[in-house]
N, C-alpha and C. Protein backbone atom coordinates (compact mmCIF):
# COMPACT_ATOMS: atom_id res chain seq x y z
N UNK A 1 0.81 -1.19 0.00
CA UNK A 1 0.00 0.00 0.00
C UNK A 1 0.86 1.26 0.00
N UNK A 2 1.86 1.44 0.97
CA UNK A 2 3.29 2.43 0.70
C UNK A 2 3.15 3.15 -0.47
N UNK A 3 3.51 2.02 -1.83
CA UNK A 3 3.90 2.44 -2.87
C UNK A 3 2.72 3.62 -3.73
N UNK A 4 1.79 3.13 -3.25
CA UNK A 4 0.43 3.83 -3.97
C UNK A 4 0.03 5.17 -3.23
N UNK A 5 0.68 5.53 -2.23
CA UNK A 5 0.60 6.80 -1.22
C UNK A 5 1.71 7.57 -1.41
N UNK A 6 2.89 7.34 -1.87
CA UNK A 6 3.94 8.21 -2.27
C UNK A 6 3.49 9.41 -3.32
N UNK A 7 4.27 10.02 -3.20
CA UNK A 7 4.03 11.40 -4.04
C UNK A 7 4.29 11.11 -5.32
N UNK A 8 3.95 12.12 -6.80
CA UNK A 8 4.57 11.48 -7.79
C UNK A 8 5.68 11.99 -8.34
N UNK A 9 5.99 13.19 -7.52
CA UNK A 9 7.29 13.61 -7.85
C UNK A 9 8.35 12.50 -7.27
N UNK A 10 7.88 11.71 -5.60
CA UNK A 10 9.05 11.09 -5.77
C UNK A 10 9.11 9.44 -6.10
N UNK A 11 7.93 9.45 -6.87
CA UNK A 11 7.79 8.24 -7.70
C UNK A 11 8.54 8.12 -9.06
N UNK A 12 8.42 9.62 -9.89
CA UNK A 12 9.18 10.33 -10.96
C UNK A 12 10.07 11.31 -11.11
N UNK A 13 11.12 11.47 -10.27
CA UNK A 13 11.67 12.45 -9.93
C UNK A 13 12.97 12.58 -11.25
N UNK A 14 13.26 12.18 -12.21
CA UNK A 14 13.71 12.68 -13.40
C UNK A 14 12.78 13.14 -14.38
N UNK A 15 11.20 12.85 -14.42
CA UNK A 15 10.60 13.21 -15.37
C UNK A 15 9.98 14.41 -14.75
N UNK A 16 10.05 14.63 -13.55
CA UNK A 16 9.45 16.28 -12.84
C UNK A 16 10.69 16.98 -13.28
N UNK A 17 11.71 16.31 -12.55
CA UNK A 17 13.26 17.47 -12.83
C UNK A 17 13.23 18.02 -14.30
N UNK A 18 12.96 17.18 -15.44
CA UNK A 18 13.09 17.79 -16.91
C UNK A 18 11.84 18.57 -17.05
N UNK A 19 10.63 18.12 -16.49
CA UNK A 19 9.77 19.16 -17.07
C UNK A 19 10.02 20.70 -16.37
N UNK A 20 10.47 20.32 -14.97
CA UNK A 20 10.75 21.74 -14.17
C UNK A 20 11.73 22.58 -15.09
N UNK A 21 13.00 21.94 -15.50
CA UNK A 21 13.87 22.53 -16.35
C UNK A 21 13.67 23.02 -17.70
N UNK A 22 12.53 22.28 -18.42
CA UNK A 22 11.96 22.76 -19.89
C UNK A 22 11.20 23.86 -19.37
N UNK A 23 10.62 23.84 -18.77
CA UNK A 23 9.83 25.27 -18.09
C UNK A 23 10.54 26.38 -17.96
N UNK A 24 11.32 26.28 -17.14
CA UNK A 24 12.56 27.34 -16.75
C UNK A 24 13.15 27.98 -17.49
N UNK A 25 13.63 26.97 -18.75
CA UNK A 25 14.04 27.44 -19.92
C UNK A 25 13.16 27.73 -20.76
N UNK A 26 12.16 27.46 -21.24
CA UNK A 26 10.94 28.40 -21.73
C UNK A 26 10.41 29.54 -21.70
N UNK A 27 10.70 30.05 -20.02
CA UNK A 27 10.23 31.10 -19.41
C UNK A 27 11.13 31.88 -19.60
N UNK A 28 12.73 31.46 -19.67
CA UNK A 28 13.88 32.66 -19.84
C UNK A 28 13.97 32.94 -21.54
N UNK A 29 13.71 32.06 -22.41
CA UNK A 29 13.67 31.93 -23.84
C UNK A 29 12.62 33.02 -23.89
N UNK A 30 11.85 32.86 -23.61
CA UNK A 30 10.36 33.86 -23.94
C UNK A 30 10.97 35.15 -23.17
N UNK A 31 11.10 35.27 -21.72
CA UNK A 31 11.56 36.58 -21.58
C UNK A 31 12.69 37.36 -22.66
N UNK A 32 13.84 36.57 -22.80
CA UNK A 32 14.85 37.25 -23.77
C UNK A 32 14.27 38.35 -25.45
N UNK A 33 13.50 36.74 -25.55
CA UNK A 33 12.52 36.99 -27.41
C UNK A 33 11.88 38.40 -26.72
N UNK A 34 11.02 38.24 -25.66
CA UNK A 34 10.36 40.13 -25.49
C UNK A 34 11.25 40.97 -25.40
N UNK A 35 12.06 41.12 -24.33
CA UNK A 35 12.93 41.89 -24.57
C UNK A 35 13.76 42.53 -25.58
N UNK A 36 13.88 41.33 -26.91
CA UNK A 36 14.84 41.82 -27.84
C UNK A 36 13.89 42.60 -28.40
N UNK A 37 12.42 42.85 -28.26
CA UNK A 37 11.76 43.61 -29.43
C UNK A 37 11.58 45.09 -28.87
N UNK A 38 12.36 45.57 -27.56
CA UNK A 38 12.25 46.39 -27.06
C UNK A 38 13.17 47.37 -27.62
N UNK A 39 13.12 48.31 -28.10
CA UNK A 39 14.56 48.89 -29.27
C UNK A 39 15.64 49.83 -28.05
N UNK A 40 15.01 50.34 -26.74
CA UNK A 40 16.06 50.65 -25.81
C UNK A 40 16.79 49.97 -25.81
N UNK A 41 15.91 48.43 -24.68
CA UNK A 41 17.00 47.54 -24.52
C UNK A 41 18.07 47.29 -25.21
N UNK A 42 17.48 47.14 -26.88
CA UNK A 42 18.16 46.53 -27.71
C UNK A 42 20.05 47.77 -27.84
N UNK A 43 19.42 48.58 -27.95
CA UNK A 43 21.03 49.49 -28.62
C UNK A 43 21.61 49.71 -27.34
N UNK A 44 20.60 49.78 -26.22
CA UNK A 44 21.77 49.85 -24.76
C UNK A 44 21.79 48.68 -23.73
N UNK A 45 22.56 47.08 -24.42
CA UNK A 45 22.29 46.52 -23.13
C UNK A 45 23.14 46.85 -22.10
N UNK A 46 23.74 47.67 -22.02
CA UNK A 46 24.28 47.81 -20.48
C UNK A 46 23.53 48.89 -19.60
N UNK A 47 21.76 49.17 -20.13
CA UNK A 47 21.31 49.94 -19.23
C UNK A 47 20.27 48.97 -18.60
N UNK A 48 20.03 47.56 -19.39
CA UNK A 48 19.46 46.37 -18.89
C UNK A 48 20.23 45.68 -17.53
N UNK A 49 21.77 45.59 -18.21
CA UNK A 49 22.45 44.88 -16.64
C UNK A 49 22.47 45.91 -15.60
N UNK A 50 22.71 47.03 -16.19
CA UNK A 50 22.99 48.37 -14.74
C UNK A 50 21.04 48.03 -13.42
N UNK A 51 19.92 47.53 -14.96
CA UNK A 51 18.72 47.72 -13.83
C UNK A 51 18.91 46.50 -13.12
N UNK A 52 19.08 45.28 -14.00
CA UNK A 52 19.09 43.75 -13.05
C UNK A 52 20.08 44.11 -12.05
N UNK A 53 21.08 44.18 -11.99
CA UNK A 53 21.97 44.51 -10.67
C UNK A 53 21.43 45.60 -9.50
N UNK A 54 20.88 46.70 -10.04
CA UNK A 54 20.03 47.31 -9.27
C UNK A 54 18.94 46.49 -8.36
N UNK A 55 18.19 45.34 -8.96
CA UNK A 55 16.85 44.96 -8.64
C UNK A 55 17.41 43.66 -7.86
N UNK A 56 18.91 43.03 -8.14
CA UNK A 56 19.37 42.11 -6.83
C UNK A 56 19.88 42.51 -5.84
N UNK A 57 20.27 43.89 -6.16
CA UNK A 57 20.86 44.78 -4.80
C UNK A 57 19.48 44.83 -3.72
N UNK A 58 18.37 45.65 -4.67
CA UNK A 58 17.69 45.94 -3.85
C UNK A 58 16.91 44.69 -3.13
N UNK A 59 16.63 43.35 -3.90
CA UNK A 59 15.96 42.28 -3.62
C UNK A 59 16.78 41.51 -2.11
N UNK A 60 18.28 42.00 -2.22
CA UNK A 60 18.82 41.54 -1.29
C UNK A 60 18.77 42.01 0.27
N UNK A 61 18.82 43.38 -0.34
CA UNK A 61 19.10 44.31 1.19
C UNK A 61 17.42 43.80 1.72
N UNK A 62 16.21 44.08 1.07
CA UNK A 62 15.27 43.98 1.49
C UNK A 62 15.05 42.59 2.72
N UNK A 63 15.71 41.55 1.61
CA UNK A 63 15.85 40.03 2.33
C UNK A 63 16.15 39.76 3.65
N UNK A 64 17.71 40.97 3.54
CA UNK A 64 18.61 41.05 5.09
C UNK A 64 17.46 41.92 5.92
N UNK A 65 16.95 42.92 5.55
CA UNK A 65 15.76 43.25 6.47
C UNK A 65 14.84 42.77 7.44
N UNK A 66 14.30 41.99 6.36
CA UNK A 66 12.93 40.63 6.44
C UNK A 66 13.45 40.03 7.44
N UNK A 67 15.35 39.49 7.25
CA UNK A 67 15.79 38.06 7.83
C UNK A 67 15.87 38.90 9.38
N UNK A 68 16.20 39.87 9.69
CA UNK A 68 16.41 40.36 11.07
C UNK A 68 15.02 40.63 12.03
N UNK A 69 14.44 41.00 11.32
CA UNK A 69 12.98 41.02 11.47
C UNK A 69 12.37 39.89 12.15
N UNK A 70 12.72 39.08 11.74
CA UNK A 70 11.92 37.46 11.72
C UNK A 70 12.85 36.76 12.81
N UNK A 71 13.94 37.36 13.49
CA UNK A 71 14.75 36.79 14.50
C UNK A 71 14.51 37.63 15.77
């Protein structure tokens, strides 16, 4: 009976791992394709990395916030 109560991720846990990963990569494939039709982005990508580095700075400090908070 065990066997029929397990989850099916960990009944299938290479065929979840690839679909999780075709996803992932789908989702960054599709973000890139929008982006390239953006004509800023396009002639300045270094005003794209200047915002992503901005938005892990800020995603971080926020985190260390949260994490002190919560202690």
């Amino acid at each position: 009976m065990h066997r029929y109560t397990r989850s099916a991720f960990r009944r299938y846990p290479v065929l979840f791992s690839l679909l999780t990963t075709f996803g992932v990569v789908c989702v960054l494939y599709g973000l890139e394709q929008i982006l390239d039709t953006i004509v800023f982005i396009r002639e300045y990508p270094g005003a794209l990395f200047a915002v992503g580095i901005a938005i892990l700075v800020l995603t971080g400090t926020l985190y260390k916030k949260l994490d002190r908070k919560l202690d």
